[in-house]
N, C-alpha and C. Protein backbone atom coordinates (compact mmCIF):
# COMPACT_ATOMS: atom_id res chain seq x y z
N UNK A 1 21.02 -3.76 17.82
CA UNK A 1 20.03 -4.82 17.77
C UNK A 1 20.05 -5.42 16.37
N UNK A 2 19.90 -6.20 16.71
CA UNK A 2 20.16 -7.57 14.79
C UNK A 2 18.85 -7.60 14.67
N UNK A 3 18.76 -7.77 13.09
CA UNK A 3 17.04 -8.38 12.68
C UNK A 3 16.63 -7.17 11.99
N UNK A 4 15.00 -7.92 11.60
CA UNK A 4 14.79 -6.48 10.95
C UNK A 4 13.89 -5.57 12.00
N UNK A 5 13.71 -4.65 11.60
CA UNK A 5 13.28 -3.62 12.57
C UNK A 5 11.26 -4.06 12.97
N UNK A 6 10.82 -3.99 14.04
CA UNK A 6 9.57 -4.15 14.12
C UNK A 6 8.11 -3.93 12.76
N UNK A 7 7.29 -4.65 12.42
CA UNK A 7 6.30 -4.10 11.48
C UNK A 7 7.25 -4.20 9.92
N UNK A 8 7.84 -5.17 9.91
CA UNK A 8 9.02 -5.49 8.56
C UNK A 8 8.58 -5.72 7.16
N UNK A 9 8.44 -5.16 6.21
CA UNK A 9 7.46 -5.34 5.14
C UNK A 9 7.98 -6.07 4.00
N UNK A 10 9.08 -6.68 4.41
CA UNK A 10 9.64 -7.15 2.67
C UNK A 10 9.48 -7.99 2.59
N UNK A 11 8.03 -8.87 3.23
CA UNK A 11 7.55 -9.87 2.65
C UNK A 11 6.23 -9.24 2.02
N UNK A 12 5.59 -8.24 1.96
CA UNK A 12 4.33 -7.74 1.87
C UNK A 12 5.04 -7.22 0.18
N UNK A 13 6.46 -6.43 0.09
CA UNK A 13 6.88 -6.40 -0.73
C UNK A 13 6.85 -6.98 -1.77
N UNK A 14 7.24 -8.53 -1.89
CA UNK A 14 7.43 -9.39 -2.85
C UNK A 14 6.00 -10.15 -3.54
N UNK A 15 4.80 -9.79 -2.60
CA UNK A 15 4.00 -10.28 -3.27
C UNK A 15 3.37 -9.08 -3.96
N UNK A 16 3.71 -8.10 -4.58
CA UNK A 16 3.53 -6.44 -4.78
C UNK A 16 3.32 -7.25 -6.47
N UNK A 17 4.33 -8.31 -6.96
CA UNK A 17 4.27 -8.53 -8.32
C UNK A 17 3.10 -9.26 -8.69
N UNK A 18 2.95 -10.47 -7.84
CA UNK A 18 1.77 -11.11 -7.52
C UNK A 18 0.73 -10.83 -7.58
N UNK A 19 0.45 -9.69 -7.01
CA UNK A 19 -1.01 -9.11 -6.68
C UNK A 19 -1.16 -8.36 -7.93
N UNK A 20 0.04 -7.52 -8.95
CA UNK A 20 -0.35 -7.35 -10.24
C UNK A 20 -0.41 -8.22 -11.47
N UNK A 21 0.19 -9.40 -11.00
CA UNK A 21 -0.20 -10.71 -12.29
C UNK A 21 -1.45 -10.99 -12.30
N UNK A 22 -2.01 -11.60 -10.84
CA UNK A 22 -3.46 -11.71 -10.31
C UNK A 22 -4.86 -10.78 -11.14
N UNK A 23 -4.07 -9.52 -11.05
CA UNK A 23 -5.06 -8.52 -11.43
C UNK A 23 -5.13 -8.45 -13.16
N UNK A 24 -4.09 -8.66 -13.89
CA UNK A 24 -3.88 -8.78 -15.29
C UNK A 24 -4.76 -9.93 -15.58
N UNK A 25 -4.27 -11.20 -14.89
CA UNK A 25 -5.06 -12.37 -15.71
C UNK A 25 -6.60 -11.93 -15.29
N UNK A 26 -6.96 -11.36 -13.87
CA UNK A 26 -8.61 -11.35 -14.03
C UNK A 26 -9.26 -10.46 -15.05
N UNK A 27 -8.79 -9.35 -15.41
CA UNK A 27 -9.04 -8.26 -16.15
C UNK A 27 -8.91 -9.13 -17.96
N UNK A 28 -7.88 -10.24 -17.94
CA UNK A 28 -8.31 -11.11 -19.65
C UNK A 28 -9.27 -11.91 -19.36
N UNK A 29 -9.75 -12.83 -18.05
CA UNK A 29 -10.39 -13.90 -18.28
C UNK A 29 -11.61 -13.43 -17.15
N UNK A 30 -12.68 -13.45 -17.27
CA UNK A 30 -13.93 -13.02 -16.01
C UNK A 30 -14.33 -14.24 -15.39
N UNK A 31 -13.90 -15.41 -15.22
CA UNK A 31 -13.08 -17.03 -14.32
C UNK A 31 -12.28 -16.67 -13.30
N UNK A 32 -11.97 -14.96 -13.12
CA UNK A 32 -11.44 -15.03 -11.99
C UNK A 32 -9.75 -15.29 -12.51
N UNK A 33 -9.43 -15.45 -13.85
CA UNK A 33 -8.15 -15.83 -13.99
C UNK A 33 -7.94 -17.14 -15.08
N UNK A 34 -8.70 -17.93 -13.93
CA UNK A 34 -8.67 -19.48 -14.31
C UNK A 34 -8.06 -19.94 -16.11
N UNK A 35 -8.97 -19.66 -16.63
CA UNK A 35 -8.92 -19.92 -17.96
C UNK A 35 -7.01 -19.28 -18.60
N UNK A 36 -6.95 -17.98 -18.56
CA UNK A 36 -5.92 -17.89 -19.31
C UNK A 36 -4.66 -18.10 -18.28
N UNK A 37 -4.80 -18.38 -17.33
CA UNK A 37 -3.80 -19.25 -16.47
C UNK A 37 -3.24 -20.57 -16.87
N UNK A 38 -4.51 -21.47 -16.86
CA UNK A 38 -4.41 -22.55 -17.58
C UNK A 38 -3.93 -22.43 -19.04
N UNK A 39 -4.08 -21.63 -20.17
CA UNK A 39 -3.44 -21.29 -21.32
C UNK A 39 -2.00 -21.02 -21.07
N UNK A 40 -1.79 -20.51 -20.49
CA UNK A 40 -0.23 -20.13 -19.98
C UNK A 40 0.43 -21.16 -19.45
N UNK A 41 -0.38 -22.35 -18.84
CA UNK A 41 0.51 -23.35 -18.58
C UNK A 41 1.05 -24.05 -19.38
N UNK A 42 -0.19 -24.61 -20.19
CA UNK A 42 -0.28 -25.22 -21.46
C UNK A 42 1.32 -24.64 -22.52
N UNK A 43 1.04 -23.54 -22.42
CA UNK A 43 2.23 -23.09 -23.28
C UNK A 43 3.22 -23.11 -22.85
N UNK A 44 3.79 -22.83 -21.43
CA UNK A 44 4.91 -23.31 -20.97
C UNK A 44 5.62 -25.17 -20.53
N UNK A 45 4.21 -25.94 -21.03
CA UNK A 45 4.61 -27.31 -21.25
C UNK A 45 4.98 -27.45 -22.58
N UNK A 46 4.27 -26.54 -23.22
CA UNK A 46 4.72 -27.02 -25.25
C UNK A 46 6.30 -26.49 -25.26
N UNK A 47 6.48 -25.21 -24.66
CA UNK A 47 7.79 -25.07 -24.50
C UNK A 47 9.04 -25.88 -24.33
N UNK A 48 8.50 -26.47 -23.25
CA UNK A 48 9.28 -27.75 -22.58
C UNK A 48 9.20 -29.04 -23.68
N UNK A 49 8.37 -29.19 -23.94
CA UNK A 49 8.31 -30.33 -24.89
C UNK A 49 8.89 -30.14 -26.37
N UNK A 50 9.27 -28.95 -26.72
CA UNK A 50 10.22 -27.58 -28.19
C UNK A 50 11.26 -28.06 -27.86
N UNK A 51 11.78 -28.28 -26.57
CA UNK A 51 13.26 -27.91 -26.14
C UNK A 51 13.75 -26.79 -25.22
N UNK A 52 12.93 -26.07 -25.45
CA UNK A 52 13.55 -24.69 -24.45
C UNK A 52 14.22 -25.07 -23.45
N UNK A 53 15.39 -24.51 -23.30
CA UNK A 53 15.58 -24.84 -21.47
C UNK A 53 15.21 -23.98 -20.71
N UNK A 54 14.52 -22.57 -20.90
CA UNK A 54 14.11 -21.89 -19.70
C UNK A 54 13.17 -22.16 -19.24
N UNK A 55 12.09 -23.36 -20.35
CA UNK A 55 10.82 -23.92 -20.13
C UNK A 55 11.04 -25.06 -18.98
N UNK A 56 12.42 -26.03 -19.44
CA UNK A 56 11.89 -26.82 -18.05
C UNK A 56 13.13 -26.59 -16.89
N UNK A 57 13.61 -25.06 -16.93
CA UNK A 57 14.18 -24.65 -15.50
C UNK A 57 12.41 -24.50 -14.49
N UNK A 58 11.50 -23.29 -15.61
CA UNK A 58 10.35 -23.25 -14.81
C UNK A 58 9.62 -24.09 -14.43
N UNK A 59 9.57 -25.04 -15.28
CA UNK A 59 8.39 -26.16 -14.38
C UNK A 59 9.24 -26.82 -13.34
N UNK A 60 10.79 -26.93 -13.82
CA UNK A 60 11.57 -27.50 -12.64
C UNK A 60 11.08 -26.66 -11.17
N UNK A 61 11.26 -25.27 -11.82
CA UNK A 61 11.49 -24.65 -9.89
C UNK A 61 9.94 -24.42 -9.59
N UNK A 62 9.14 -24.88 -10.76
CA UNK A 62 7.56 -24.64 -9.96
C UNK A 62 7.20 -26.22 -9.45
N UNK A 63 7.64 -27.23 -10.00
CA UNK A 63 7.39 -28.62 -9.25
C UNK A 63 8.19 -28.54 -8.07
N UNK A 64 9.44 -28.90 -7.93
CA UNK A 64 10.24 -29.61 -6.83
C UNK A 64 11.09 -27.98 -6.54
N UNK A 65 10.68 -26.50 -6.78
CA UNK A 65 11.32 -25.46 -5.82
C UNK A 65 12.81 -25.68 -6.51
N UNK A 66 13.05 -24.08 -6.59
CA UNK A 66 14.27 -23.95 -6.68
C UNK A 66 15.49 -24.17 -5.72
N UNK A 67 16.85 -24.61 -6.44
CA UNK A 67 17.95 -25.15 -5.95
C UNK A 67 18.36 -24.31 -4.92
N UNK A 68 19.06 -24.12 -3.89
CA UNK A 68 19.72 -23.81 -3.14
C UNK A 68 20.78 -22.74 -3.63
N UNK A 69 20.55 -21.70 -3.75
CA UNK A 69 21.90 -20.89 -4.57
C UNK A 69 23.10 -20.45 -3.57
N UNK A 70 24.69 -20.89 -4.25
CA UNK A 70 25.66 -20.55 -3.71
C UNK A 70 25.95 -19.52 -3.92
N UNK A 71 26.73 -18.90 -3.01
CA UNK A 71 26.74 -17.44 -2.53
C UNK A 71 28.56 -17.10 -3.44
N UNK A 72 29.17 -18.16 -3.22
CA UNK A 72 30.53 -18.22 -4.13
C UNK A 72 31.41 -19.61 -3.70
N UNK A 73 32.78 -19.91 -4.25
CA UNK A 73 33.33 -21.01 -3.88
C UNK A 73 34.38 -20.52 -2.60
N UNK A 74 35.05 -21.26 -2.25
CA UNK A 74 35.96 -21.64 -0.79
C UNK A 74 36.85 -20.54 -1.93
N UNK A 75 37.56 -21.05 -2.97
CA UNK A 75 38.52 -19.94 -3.83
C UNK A 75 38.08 -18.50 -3.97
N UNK A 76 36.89 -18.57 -3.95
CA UNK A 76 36.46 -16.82 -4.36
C UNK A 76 36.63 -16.36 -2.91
N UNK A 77 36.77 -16.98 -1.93
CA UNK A 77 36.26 -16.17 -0.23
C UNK A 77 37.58 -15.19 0.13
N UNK A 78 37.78 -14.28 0.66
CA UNK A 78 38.31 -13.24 0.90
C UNK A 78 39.34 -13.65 2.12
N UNK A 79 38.43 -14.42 2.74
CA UNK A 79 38.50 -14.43 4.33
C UNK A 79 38.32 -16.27 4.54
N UNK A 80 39.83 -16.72 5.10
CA UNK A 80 39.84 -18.76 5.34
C UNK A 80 40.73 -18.21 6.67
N UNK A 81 40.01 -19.01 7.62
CA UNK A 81 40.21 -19.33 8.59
C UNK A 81 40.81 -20.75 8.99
N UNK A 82 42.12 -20.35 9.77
CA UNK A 82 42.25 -22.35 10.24
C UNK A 82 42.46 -22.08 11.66
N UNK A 83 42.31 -23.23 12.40
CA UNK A 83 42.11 -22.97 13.51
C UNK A 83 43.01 -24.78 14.11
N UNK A 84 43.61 -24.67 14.80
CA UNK A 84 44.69 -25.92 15.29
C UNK A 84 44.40 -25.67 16.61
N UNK A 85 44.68 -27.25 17.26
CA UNK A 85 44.84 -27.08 19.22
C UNK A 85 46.21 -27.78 19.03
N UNK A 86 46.82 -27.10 20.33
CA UNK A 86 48.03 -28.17 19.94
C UNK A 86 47.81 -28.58 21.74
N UNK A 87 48.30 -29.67 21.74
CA UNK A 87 48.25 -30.87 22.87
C UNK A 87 49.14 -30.46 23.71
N UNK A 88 48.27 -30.38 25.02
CA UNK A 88 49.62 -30.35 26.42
C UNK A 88 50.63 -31.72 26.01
N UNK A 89 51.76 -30.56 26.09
CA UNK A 89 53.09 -32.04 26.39
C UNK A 89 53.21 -32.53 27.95
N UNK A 90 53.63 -33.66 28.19
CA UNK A 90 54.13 -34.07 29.13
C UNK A 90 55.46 -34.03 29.70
């Protein structure tokens, strides 16, 4: 059977980091977060505006989502397939 197995958790997984960022910023700011969230943005725009480029990869992949990542090129593949019909003769 393909797929993942019933009751599949590795989406419950990934927000495991989430739910401890969440808990850090409430534990600096009693806003629930708010405040040193907003500080953190702030600083990752001054970043961007320094030059950094890891500053505006992040606002890149937090505005318009990260790119599509390739897995490798047609040259790196192991495995090329060709496939031909050849035509009834008459």
């Amino acid at each position: 059977m393909a797929g993942a197995p019933p009751g599949n958790q590795n989406a419950a997984n990934g927000k495991k980091w989430k739910a401890a960022i969440n808990r850090a910023l409430e534990a600096r700011s009693k806003a629930e977060g708010r405040e040193i969230l907003d500080a953190l943005a702030d600083t990752l725009i001054t970043q961007a505006f320094a030059g950094e480029q890891w500053a505006f990869q992040q606002l890149g992949d937090r505005l318009d989502g990260k790119p599509p990542q390739t897995v490798g090129s047609d040259e790196d593949s192991p495995l090329r397939m060709a496939i031909s019909w050849m035509g009834q003769s008459k």
